[in-house]
N, C-alpha and C. Protein backbone atom coordinates (compact mmCIF):
# COMPACT_ATOMS: atom_id res chain seq x y z
N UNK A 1 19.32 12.64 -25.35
CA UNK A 1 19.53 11.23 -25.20
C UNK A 1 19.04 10.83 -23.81
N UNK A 2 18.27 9.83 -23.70
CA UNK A 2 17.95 9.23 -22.88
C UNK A 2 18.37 7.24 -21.92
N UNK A 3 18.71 7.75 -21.06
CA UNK A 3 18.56 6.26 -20.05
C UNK A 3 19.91 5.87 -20.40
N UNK A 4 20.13 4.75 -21.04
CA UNK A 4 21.45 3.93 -21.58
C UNK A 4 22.21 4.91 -22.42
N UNK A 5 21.52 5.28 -23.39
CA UNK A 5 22.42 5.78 -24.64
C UNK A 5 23.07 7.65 -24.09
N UNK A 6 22.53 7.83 -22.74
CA UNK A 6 23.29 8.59 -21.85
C UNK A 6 24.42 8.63 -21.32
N UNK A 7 24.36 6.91 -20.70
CA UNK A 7 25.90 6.95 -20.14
C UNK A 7 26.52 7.16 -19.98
N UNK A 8 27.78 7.76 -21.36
CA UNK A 8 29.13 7.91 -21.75
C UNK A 8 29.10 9.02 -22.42
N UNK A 9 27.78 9.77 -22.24
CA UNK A 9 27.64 11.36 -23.20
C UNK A 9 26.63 12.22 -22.22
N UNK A 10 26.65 13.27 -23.11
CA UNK A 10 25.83 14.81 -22.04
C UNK A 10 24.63 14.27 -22.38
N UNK A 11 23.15 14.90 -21.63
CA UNK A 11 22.06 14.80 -22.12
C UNK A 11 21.56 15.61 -23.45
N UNK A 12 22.55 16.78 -23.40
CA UNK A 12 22.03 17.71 -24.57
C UNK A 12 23.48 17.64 -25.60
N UNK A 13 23.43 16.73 -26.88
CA UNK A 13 24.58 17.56 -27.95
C UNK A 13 24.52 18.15 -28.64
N UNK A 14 25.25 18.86 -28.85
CA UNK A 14 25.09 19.98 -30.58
C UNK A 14 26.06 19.53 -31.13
N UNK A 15 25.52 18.86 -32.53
CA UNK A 15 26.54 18.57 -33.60
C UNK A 15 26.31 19.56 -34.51
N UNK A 16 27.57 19.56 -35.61
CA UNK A 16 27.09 20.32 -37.11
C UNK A 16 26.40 19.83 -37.88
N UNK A 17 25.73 20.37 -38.24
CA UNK A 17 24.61 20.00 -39.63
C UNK A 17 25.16 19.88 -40.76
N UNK A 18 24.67 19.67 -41.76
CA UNK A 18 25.02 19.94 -42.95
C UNK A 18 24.12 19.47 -44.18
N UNK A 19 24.06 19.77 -45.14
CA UNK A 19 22.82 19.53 -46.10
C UNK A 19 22.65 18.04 -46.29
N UNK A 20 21.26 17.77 -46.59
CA UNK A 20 20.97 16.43 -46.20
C UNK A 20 21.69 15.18 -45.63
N UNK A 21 21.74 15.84 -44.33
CA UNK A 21 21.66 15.18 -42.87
C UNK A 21 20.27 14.29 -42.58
N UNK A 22 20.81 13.01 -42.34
CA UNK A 22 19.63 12.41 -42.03
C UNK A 22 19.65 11.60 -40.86
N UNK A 23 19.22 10.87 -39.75
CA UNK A 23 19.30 10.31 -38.47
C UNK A 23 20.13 9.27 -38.58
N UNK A 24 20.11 8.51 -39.52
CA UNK A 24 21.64 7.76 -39.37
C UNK A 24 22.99 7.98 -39.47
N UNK A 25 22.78 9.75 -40.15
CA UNK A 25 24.35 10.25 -40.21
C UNK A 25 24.43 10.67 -38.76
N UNK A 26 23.54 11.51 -37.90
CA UNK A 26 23.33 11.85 -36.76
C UNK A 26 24.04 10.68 -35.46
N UNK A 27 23.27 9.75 -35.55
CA UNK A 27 23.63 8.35 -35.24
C UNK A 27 25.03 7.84 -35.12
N UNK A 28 25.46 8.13 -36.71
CA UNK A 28 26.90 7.47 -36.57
C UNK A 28 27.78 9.04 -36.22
N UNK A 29 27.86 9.92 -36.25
CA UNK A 29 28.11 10.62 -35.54
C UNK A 29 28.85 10.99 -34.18
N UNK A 30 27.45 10.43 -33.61
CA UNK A 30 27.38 10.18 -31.83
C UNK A 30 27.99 8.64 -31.77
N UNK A 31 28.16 7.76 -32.74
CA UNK A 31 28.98 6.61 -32.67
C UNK A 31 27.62 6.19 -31.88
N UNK A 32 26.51 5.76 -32.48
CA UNK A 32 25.24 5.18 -31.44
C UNK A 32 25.18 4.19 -32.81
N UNK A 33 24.75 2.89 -32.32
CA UNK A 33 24.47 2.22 -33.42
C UNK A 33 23.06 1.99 -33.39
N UNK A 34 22.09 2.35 -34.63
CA UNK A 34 20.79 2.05 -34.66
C UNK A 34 19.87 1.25 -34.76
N UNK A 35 20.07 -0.05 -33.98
CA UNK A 35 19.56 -0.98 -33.20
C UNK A 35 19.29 -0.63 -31.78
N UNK A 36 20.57 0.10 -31.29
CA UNK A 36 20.52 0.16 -29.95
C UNK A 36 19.44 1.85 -29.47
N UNK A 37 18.90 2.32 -30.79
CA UNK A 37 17.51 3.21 -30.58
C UNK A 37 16.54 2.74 -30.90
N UNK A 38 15.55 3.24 -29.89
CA UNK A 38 14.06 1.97 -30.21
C UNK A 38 13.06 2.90 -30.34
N UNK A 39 13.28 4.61 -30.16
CA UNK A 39 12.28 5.66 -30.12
C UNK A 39 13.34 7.08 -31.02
N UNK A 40 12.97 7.36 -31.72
CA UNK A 40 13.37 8.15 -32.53
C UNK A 40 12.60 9.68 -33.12
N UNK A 41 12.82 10.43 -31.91
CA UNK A 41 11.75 11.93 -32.24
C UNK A 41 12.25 12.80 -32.99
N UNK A 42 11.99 13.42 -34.01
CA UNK A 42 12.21 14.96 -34.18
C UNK A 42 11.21 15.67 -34.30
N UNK A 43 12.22 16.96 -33.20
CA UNK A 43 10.84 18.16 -32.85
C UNK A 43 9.82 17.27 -32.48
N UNK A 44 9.93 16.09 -31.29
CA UNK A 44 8.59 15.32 -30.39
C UNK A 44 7.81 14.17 -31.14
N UNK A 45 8.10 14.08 -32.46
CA UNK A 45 7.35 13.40 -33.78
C UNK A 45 8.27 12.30 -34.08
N UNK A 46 7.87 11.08 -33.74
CA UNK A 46 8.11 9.38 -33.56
C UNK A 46 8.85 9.60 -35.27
N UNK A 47 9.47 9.46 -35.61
CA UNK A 47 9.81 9.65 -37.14
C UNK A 47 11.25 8.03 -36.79
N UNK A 48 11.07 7.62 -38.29
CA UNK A 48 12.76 6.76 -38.18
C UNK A 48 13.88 7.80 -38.67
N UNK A 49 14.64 6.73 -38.66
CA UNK A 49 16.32 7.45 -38.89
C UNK A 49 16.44 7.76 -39.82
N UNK A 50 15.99 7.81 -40.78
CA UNK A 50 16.44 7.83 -42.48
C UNK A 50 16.06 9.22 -42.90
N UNK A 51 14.81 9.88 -41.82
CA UNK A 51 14.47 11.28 -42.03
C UNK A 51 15.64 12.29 -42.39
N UNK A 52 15.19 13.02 -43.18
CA UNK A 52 16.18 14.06 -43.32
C UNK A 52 15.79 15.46 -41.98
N UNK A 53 17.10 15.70 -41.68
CA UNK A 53 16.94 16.27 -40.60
C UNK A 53 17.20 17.98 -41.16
N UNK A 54 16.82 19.07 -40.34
CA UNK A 54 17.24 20.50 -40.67
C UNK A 54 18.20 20.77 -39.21
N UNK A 55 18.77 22.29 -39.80
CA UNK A 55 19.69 22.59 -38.94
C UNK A 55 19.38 23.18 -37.47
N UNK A 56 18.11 23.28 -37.51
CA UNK A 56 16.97 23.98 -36.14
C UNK A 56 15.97 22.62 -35.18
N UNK A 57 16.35 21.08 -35.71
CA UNK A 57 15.72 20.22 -35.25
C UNK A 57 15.87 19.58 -34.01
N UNK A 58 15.05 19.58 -33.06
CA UNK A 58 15.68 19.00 -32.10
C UNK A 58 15.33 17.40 -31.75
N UNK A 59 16.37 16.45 -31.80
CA UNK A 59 16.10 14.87 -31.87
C UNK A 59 16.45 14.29 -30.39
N UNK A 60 15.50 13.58 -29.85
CA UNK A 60 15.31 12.96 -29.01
C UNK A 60 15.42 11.18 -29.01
N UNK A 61 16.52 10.69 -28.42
CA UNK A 61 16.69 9.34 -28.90
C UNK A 61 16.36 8.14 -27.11
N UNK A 62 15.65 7.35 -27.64
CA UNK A 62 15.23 6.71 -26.34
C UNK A 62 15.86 4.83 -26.88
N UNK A 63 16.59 4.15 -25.52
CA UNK A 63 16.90 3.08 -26.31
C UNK A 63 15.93 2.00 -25.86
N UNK A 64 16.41 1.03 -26.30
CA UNK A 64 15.04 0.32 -25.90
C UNK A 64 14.66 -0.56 -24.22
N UNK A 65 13.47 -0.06 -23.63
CA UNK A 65 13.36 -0.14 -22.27
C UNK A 65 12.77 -1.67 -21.88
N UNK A 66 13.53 -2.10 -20.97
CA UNK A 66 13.35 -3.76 -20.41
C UNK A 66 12.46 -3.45 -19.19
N UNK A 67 11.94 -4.62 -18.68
CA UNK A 67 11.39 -4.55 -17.28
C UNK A 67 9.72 -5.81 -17.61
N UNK A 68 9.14 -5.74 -16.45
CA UNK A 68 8.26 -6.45 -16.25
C UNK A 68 7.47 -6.21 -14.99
């Protein structure tokens, strides 16, 4: 997890898996609501939430970045 959606958690979690697991179960999980992710990797690969995830995947969540 990155920037904001850091805050109030570690940079690295390990949750349990379980058979078709997909990024919004992941999501609600971590209690992250999926609006507030705007970059969504597994294993480095831009994928959305709805992917089904495996038990060896590693997901990278970025929220969405302001500035000018």
């Amino acid at each position: 997890m990155f920037a904001t959606l850091r805050e109030t958690r570690e940079k690295v979690v390990f949750v349990d898996w379980h058979e078709g697991m997909d990024g919004y179960a992941l999501l609600d999980m971590l209690n992250i609501k999926a609006d507030k992710v705007a970059i969504f990797l597994i294993n480095g690969v831009k994928c959305k939430p709805d992917e089904k995830l495996n038990t060896d995947d590693i997901i990278s969540l970025f929220p969405p970045i302001g500035g000018g």
